[in-house]
Every structure is written in structure tokens, then in C-alpha cells.
Protein backbone atom coordinates (compact mmCIF):
# COMPACT_ATOMS: atom_id res chain seq x y z
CA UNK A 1 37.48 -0.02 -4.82
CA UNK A 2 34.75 -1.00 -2.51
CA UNK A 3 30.86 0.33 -3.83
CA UNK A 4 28.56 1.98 -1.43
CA UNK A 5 24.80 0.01 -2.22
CA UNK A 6 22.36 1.96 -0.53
CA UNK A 7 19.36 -0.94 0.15
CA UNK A 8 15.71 0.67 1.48
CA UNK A 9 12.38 -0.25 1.14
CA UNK A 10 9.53 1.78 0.29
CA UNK A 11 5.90 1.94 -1.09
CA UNK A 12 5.34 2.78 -4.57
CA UNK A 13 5.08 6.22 -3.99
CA UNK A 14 8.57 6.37 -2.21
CA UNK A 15 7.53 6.69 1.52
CA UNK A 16 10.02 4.57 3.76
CA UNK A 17 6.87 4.04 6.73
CA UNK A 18 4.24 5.88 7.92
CA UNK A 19 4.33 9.23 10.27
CA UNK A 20 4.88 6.73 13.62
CA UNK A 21 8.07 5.50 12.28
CA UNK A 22 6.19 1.96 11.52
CA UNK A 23 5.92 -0.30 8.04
CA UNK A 24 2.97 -0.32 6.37
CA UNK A 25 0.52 -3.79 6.56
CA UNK A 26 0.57 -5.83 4.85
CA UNK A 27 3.95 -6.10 3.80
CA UNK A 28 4.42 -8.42 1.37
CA UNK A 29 7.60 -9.54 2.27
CA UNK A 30 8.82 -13.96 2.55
CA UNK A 31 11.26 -16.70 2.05
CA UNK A 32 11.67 -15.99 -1.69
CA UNK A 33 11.96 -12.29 -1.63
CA UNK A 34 14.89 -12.46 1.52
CA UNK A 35 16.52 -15.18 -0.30
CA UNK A 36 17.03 -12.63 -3.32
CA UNK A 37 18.14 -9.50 -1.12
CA UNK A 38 20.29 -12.11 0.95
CA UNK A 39 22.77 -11.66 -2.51
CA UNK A 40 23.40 -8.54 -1.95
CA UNK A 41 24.23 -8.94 1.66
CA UNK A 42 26.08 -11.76 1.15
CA UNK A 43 28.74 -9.78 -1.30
CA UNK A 44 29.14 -7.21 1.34
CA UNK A 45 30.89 -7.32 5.17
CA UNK A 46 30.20 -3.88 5.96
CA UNK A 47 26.51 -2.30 6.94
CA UNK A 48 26.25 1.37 7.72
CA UNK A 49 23.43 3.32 9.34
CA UNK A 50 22.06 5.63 10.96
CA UNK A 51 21.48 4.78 15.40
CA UNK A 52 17.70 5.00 14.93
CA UNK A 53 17.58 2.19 12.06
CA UNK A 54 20.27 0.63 13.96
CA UNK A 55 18.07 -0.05 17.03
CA UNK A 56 14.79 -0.58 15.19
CA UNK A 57 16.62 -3.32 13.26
CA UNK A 58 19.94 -5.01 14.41
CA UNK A 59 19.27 -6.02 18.15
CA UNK A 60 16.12 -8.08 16.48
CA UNK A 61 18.28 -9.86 14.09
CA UNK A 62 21.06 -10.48 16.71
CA UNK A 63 18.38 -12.44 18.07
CA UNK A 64 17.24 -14.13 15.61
CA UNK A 65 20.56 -15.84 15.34
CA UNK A 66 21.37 -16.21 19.07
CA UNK A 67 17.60 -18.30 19.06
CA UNK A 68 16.52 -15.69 21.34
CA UNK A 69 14.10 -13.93 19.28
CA UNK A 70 10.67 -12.75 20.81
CA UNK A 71 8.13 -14.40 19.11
CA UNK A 72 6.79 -12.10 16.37
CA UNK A 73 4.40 -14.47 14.38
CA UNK A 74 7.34 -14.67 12.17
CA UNK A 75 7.86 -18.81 12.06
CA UNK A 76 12.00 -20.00 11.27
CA UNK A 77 12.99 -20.46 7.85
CA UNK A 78 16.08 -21.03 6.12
CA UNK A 79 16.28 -17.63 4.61
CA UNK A 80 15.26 -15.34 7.59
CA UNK A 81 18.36 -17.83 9.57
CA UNK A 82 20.90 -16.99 6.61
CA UNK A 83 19.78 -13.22 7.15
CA UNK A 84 20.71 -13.34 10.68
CA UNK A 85 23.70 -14.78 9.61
CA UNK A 86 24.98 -12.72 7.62
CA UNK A 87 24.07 -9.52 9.60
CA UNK A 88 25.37 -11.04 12.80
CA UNK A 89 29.08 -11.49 10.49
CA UNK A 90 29.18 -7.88 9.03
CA UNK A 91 30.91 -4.85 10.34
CA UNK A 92 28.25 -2.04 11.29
CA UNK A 93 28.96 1.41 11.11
CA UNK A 94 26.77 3.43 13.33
CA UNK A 95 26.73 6.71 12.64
CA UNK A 96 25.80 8.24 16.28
CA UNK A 97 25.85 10.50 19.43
CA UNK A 98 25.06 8.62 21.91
CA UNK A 99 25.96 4.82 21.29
CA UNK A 100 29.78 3.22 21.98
CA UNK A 101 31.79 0.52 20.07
CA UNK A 102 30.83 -2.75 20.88
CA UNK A 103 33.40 -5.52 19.47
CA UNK A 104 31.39 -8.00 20.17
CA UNK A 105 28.68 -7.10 17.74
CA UNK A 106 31.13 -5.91 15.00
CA UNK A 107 29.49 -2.81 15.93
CA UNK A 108 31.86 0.80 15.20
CA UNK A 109 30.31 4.11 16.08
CA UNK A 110 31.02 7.16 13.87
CA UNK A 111 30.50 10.40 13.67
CA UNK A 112 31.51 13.67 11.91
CA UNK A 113 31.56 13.81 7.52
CA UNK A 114 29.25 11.01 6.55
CA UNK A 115 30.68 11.16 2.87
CA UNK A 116 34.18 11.43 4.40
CA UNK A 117 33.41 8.23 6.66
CA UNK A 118 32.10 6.30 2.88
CA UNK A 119 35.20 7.59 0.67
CA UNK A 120 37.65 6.16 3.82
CA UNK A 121 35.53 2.85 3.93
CA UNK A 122 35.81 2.22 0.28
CA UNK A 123 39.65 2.90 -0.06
CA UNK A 124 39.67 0.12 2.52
CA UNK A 125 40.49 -3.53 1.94
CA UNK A 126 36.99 -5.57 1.78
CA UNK A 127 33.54 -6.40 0.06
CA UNK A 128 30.65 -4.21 -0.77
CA UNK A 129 28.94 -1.83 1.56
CA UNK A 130 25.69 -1.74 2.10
CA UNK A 131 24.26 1.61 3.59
CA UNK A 132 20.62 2.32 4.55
CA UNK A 133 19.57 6.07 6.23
CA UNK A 134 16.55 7.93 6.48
CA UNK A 135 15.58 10.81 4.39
CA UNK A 136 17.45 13.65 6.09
CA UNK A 137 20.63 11.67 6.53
CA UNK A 138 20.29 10.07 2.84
CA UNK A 139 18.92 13.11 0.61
CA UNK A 140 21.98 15.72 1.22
CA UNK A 141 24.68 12.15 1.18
CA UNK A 142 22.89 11.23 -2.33
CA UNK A 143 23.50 14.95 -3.36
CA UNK A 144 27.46 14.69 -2.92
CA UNK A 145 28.50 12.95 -6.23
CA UNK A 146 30.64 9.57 -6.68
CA UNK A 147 29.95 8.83 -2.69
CA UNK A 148 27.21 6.00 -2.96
CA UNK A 149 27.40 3.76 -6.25
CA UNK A 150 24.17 1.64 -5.70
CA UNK A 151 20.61 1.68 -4.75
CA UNK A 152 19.17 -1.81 -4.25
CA UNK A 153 14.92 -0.58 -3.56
CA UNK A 154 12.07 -2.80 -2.83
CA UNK A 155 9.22 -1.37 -3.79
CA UNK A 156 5.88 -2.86 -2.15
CA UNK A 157 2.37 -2.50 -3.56
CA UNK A 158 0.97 0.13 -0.76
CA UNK A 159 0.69 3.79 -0.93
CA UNK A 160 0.78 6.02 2.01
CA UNK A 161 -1.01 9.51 2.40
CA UNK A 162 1.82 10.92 4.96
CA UNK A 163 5.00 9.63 6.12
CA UNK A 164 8.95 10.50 5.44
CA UNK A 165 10.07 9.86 1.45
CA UNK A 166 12.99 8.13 0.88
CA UNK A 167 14.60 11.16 -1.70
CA UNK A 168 13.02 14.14 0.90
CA UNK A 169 15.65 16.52 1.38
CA UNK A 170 17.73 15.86 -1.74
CA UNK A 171 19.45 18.74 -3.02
CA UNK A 172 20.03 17.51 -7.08
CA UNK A 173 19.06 15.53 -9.88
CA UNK A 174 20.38 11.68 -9.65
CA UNK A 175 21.11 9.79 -13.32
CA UNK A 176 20.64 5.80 -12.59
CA UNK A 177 20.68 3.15 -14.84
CA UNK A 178 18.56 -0.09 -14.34
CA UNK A 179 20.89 -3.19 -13.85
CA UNK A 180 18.19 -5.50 -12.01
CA UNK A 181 14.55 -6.26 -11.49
CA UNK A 182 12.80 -8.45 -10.03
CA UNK A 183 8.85 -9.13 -9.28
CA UNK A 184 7.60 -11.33 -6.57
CA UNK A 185 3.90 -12.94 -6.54
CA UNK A 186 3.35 -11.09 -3.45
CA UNK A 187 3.37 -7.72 -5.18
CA UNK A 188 6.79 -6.40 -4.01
CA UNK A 189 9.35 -5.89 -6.77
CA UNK A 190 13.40 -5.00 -6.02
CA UNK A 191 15.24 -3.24 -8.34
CA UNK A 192 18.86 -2.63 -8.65
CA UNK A 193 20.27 0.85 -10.17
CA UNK A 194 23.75 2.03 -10.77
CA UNK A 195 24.02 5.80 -10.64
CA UNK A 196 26.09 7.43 -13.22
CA UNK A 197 29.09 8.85 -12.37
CA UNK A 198 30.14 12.37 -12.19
CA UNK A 199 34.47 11.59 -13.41
């Protein structure tokens, strides 16, 4: 069976941005560190998400690889281009209202049971499947037991007075084990944790 890898990023005190929507600065984030999280994307085919992470994220990326990217300040490398890659190559799942299927992109609108939508996907043929949702979408899905398998969280050296928490609006305890760290010079640090199943 497929696992569901739920990949975010926060600041140490678990905020996902601040109250605009927007990352923190700086963010400590390179070659090296997206070389590392590249692993994980690279053992999946599948991303699913929420329309509003979607569009802050995927049209840039599509972008990136078509060598139509605005410029950013953000100069080539060989890991942001194998990011592209692989995002450009993977199946998303948008769950949304308002947006349509687009083959072209690999791009698959859903809607409805978000649990549901994550058992069906990991009864199906295929690699991992990363997920990434904010906190009202990911709090009550994190809640339902044996749905998501994986959290894969960077967390950066910043601390935010406001902004949404990644675990807001979740509705029980979790039980995760450690099964990967690692520390970058820059101060951010990813860590990998399996929850513990329920059966």
C-alpha cells in the first residue's frame, strides 16, 4: 500500500507563515537543503493539496521548468531544476471548488471526503504520496486515524508572534516516532516521523 507523507514547513514554534499568508525572512532555505527534500519527492508520483497552496506554489514551479520563471533573485541550480522536475512529472490532486482538470499539468481536481479521496489513492497502483494542507484542512484529516502515515517537517530558526499553526484545529493526540533528522548550517533542520498506527 501506498503511504500518505504529509511535507510542511514551519518555524520552530509551528506557524506555517505569517497572518498575510507570506513566509517568514529570512528563510534559510538552498541547494543542500532541496537536494535532501528532493528524496522524498523523488519516491513519490502523486502530490495532493489544497487550491490555495496549489496556486501559491505549482504555477511557479511549472515555470521554473518550462525556463519561464519570473526572475525572483532566486539564481538556477541543479537542485531547484530537479525540483521542477519532479513536480512538473507528478500527479496533483487538487482538492477544490472552483478549479477543472487539466491533463496537461497532471493536474486532477477533487472534492468531497478528503480521507475517502487518501484511502482510494493508496489502494491504487503507484509510489508515495506526498500531501501538504493548511491548518483547517490538515488538523481534522490528522485526527482520522491510519489516513496519513508520514510527516516530513522543516523546521526553520524564526518564531512568529501571529500567524496559522500547522496542528490548529486538530481534534486528538498524534503518537510519532522519529525515523529522520537532519540539520543544515543555515539553521533549518527536517525531520521525518512515522505516526503510530491505530490496527
Amino acid at each position: 500500500m501506498r503511504k500518505v507523507i504529509v511535507h510542511m514547513q514551519t518555524t520552530l514554534d509551528g506557524r506555517i507563515s505569517r497572518p498575510d499568508g507570506l513566509f517568514w525572512e529570512p528563510f534559510p532555505w538552498g541547494d543542500e537543503e532541496t537536494s535532501y527534500v528532493n528524496r522524498s519527492f523523488a519516491a513519490a508520483d502523486t502530490w495532493v493539496m489544497s487550491r490555495k497552496l496549489y496556486e501559491f506554489v505549482v504555477p511557479y514551479w511549472e515555470q521554473v521548468a518550462a525556463g519561464t520563471a519570473p526572475d525572483i533573485g532566486v539564481p538556477p541550480s541543479p537542485a531547484r531544476d530537479e525540483f521542477a522536475r519532479l513536480l512538473t512529472g507528478m500527479t496533483k490532486v487538487v482538492f477544490s471548488h472552483t478549479l477543472a482538470d487539466d491533463p496537461a499539468t497532471r493536474r486532477v481536481v477533487r472534492s468531497g471526503d478528503l480521507a475517502a479521496v487518501l484511502r482510494e489513492l493508496k489502494e491504487q497502483p503507484g509510489a508515495d504520496i506526498i500531501a501538504s494542507f493548511g491548518p483547517r484542512t490538515l488538523g481534522p484529516l490528522a485526527s482520522v486515524p491510519d489516513v496519513i502515515d508520514e510527516y516530513l517537517v522543516v523546521v526553520h530558526p524564526a518564531v512568529l508572534a501571529d500567524g496559522p499553526r500547522m496542528f490548529d484545529h486538530l481534534r486528538t493526540d498524534l503518537q510519532l516516532k522519529l525515523t529522520d533528522a537532519r540539520v543544515f548550517d543555515a539553521g533549518a533542520a527536517v525531520m521525518r516521523y512515522a505516526v503510530h498506527k491505530t490496527t
